[in-house]
C-alpha atoms as a PDB file:
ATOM      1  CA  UNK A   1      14.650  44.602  13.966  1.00  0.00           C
ATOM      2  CA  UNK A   2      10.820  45.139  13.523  1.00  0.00           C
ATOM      3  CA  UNK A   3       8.783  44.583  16.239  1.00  0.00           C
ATOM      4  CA  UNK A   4       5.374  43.031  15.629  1.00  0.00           C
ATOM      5  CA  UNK A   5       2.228  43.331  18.246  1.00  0.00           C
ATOM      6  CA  UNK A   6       0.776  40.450  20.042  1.00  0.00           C
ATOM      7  CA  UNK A   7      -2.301  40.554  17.427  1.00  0.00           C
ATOM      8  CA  UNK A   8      -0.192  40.032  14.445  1.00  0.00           C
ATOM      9  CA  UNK A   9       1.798  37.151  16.134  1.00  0.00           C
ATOM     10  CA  UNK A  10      -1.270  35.885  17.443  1.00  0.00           C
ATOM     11  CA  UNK A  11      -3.148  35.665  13.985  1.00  0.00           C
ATOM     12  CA  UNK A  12      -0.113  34.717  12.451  1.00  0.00           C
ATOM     13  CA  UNK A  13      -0.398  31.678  14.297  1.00  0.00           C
ATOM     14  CA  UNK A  14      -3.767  30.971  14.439  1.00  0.00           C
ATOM     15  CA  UNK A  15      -3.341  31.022  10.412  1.00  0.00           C
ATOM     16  CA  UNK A  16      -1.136  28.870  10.545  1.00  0.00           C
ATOM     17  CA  UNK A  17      -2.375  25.904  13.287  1.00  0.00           C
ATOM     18  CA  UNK A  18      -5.545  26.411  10.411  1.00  0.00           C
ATOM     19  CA  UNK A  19      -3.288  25.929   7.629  1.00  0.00           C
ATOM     20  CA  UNK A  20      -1.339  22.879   9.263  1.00  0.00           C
ATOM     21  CA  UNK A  21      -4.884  21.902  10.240  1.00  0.00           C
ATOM     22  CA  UNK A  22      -6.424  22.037   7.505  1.00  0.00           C
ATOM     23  CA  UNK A  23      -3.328  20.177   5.155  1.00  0.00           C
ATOM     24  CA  UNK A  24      -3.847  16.560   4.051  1.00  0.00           C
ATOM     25  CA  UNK A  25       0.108  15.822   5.174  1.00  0.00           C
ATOM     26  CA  UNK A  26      -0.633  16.370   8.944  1.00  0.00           C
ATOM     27  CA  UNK A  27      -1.004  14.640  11.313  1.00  0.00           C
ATOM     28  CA  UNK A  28      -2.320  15.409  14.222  1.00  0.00           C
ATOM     29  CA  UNK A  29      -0.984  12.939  16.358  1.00  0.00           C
ATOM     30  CA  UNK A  30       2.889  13.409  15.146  1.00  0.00           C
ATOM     31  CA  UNK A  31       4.032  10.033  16.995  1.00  0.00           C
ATOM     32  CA  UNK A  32       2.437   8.003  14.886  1.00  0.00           C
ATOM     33  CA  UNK A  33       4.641   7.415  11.624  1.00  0.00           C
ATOM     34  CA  UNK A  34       3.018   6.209   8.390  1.00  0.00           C
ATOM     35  CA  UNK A  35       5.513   4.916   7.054  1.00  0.00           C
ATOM     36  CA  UNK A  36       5.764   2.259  10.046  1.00  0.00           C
ATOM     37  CA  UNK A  37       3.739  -0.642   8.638  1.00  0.00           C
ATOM     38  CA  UNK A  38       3.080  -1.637  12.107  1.00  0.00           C
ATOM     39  CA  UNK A  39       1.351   1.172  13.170  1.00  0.00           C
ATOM     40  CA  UNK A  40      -1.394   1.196  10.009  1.00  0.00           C
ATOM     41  CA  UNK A  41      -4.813   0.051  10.565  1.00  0.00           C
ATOM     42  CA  UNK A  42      -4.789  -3.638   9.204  1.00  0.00           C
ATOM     43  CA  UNK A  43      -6.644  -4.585   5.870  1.00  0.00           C
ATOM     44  CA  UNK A  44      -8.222  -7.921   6.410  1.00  0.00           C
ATOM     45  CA  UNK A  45     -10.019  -9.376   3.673  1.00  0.00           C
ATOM     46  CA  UNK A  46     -12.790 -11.393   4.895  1.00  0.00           C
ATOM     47  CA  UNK A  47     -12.717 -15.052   6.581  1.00  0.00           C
ATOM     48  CA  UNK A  48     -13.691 -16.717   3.560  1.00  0.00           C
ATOM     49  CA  UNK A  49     -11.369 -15.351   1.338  1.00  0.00           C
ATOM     50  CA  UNK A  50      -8.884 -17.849   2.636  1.00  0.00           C
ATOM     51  CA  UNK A  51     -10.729 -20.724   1.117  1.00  0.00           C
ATOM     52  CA  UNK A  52     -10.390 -19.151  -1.978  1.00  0.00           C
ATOM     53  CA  UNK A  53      -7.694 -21.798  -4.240  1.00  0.00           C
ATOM     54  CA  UNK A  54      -5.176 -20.964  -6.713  1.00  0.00           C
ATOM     55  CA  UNK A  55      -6.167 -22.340  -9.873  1.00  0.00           C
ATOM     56  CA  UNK A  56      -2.935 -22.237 -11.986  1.00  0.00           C
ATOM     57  CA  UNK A  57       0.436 -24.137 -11.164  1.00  0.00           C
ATOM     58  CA  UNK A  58       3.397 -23.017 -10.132  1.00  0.00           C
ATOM     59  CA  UNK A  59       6.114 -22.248 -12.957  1.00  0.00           C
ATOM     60  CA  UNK A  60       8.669 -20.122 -13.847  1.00  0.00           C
ATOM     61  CA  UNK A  61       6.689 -18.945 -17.412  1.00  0.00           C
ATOM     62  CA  UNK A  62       3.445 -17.660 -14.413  1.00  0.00           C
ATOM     63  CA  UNK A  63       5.455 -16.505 -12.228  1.00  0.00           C
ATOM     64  CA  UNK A  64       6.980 -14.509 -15.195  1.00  0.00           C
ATOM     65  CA  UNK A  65       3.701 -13.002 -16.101  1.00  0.00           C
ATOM     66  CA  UNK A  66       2.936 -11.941 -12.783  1.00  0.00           C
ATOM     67  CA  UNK A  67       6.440 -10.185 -12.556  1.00  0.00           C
ATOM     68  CA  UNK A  68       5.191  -8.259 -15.660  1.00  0.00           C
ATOM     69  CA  UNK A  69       1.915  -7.340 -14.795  1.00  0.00           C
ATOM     70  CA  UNK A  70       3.647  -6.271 -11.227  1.00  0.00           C
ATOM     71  CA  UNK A  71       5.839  -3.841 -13.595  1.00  0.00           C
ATOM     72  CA  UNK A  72       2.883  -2.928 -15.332  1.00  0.00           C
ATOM     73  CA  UNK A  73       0.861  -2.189 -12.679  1.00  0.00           C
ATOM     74  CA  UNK A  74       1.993  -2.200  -8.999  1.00  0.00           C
ATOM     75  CA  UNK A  75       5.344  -0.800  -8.774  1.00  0.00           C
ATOM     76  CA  UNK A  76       5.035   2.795  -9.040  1.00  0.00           C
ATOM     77  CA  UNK A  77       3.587   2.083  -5.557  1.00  0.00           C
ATOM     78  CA  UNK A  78       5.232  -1.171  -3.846  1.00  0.00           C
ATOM     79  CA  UNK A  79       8.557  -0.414  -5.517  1.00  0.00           C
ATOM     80  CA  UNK A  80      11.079  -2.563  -7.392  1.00  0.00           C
ATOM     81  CA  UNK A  81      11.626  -5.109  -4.779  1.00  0.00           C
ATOM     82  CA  UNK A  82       8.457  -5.101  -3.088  1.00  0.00           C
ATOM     83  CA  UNK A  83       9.209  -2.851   0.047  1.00  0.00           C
ATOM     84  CA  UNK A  84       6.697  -0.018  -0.276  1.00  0.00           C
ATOM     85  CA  UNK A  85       8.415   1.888  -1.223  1.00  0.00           C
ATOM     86  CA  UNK A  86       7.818   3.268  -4.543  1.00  0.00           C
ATOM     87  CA  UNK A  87       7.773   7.023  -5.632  1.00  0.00           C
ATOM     88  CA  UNK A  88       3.958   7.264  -6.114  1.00  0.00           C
ATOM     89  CA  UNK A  89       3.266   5.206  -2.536  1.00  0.00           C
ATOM     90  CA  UNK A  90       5.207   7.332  -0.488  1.00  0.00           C
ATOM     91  CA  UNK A  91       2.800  10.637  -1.510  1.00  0.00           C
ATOM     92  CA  UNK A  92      -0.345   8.433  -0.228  1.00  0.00           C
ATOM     93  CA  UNK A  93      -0.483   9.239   2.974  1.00  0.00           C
ATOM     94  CA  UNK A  94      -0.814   5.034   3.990  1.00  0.00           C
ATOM     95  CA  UNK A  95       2.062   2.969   3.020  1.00  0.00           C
ATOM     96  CA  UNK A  96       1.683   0.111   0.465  1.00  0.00           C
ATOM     97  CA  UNK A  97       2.094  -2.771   1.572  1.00  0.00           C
ATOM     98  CA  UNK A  98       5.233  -4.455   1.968  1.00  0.00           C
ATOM     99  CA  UNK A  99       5.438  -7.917   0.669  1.00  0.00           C
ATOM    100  CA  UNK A 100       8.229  -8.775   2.838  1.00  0.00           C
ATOM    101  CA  UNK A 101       6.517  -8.028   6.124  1.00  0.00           C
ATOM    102  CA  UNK A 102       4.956 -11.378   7.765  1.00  0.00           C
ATOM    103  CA  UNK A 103       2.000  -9.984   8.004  1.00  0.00           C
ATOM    104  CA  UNK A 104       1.780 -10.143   4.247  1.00  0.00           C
ATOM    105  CA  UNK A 105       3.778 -13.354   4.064  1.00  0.00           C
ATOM    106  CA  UNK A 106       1.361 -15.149   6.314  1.00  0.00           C
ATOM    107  CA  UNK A 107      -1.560 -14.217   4.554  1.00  0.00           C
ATOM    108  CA  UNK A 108      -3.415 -17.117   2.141  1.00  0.00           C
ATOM    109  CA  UNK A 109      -3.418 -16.921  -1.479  1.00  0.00           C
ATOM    110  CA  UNK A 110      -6.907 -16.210  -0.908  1.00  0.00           C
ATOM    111  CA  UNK A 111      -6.865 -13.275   1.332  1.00  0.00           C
ATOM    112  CA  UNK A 112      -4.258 -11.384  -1.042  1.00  0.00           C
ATOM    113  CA  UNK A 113      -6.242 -12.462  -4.834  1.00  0.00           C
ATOM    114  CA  UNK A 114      -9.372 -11.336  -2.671  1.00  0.00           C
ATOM    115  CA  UNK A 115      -7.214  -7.689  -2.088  1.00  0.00           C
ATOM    116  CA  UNK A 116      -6.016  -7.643  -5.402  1.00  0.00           C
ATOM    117  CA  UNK A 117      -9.293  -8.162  -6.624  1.00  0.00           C
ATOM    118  CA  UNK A 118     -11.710  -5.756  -4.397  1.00  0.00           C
ATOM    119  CA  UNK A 119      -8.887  -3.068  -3.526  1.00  0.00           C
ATOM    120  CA  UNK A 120      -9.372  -0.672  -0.687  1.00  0.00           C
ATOM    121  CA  UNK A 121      -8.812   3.175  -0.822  1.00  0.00           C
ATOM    122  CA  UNK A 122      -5.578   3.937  -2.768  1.00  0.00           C
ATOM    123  CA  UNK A 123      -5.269  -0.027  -3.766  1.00  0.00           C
ATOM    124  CA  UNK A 124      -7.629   0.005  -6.961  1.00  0.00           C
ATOM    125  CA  UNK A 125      -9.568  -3.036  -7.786  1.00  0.00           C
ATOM    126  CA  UNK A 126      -8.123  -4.907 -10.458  1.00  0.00           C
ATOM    127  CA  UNK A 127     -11.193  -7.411 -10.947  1.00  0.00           C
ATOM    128  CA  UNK A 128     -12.202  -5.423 -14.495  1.00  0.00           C
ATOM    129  CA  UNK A 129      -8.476  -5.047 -15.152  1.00  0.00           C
ATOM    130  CA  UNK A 130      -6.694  -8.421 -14.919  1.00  0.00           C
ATOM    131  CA  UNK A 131      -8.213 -11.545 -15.425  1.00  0.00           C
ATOM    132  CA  UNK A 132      -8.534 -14.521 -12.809  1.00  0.00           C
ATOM    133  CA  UNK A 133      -5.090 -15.906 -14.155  1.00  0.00           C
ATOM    134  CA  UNK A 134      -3.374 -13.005 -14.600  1.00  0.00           C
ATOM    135  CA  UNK A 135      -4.371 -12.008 -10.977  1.00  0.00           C
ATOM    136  CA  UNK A 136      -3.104 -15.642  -9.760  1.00  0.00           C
ATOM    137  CA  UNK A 137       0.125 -15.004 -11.666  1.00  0.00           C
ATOM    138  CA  UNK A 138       0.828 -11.588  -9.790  1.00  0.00           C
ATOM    139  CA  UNK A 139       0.291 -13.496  -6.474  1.00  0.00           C
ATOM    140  CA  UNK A 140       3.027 -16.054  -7.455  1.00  0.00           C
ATOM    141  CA  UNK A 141       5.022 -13.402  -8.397  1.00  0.00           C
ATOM    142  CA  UNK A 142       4.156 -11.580  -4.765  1.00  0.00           C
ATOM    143  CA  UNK A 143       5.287 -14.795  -3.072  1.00  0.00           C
ATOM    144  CA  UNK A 144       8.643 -14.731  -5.135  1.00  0.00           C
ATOM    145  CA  UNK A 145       9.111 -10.963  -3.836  1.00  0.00           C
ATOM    146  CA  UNK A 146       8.845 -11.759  -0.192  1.00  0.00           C
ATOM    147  CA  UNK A 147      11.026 -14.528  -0.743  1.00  0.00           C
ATOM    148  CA  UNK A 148      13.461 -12.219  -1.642  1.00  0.00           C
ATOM    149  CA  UNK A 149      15.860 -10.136   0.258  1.00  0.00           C
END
């Protein structure tokens, strides 16, 4: 077995706390898990955005379209049923949101077209992408996900 000296361990290391340091995938404070929705810094969208009103109905044909621009656009990120947990979230370092947590249930219509339409860090803005009733369809659709078990 080769011995090494105390230098070589000890710059071995200190590489490596630099490396660890320096990688976008730690985390300093180790207890914290990112995939716990709980434990993420909340994304409030501002007071008014509640008073914000759907403007299309309810109906199975919006709802419909919202389901497809979800497929088009959102779940690569949120996954299939809404969780999360799709393959391109989990390599974001914050979770997506999960539109089965209460927190996300209990939000207005509002708060969440206000989201959709502004976005925040990995969440792009969809204001130039969708338009106003497209965006209102994909928060029907939302609402049917969290429904959903």
């Amino acid at each position: 077995m080769k011995k090494y000296s105390f230098y070589t361990l000890f710059l071995l290391g200190g590489i490596s706390v630099f490396m660890l340091s320096a990688s976008t995938n730690y985390n300093a404070y180790s207890s914290v898990n990112l995939t716990d929705t709980i434990r993420q810094e909340a994304w409030l969208a501002p007071s008014w955005a509640d008073t914000i009103k759907n403007s299309i109905k309810v109906s199975p044909e919006n709802i419909a379209k919202g389901e497809e621009m979800y497929n088009m656009y959102c779940f690569s990120c949120h996954g299939d049923t809404g969780y999360g947990d799709g393959p391109a979230g989990g390599s974001m370092g914050v979770r997506p949101a999960n539109f089965h947590d209460q927190r996300v249930i209990k939000q207005k219509d509002g708060a969440l077209f206000w989201k959709l339409t502004n976005g925040k860090g990995n969440m792009p803005p969809f204001k130039e992408v969708l338009t106003v009733e497209q965006r209102w369809q994909m928060i029907l659709w939302l609402r049917e996900l969290g429904k959903q078990q």
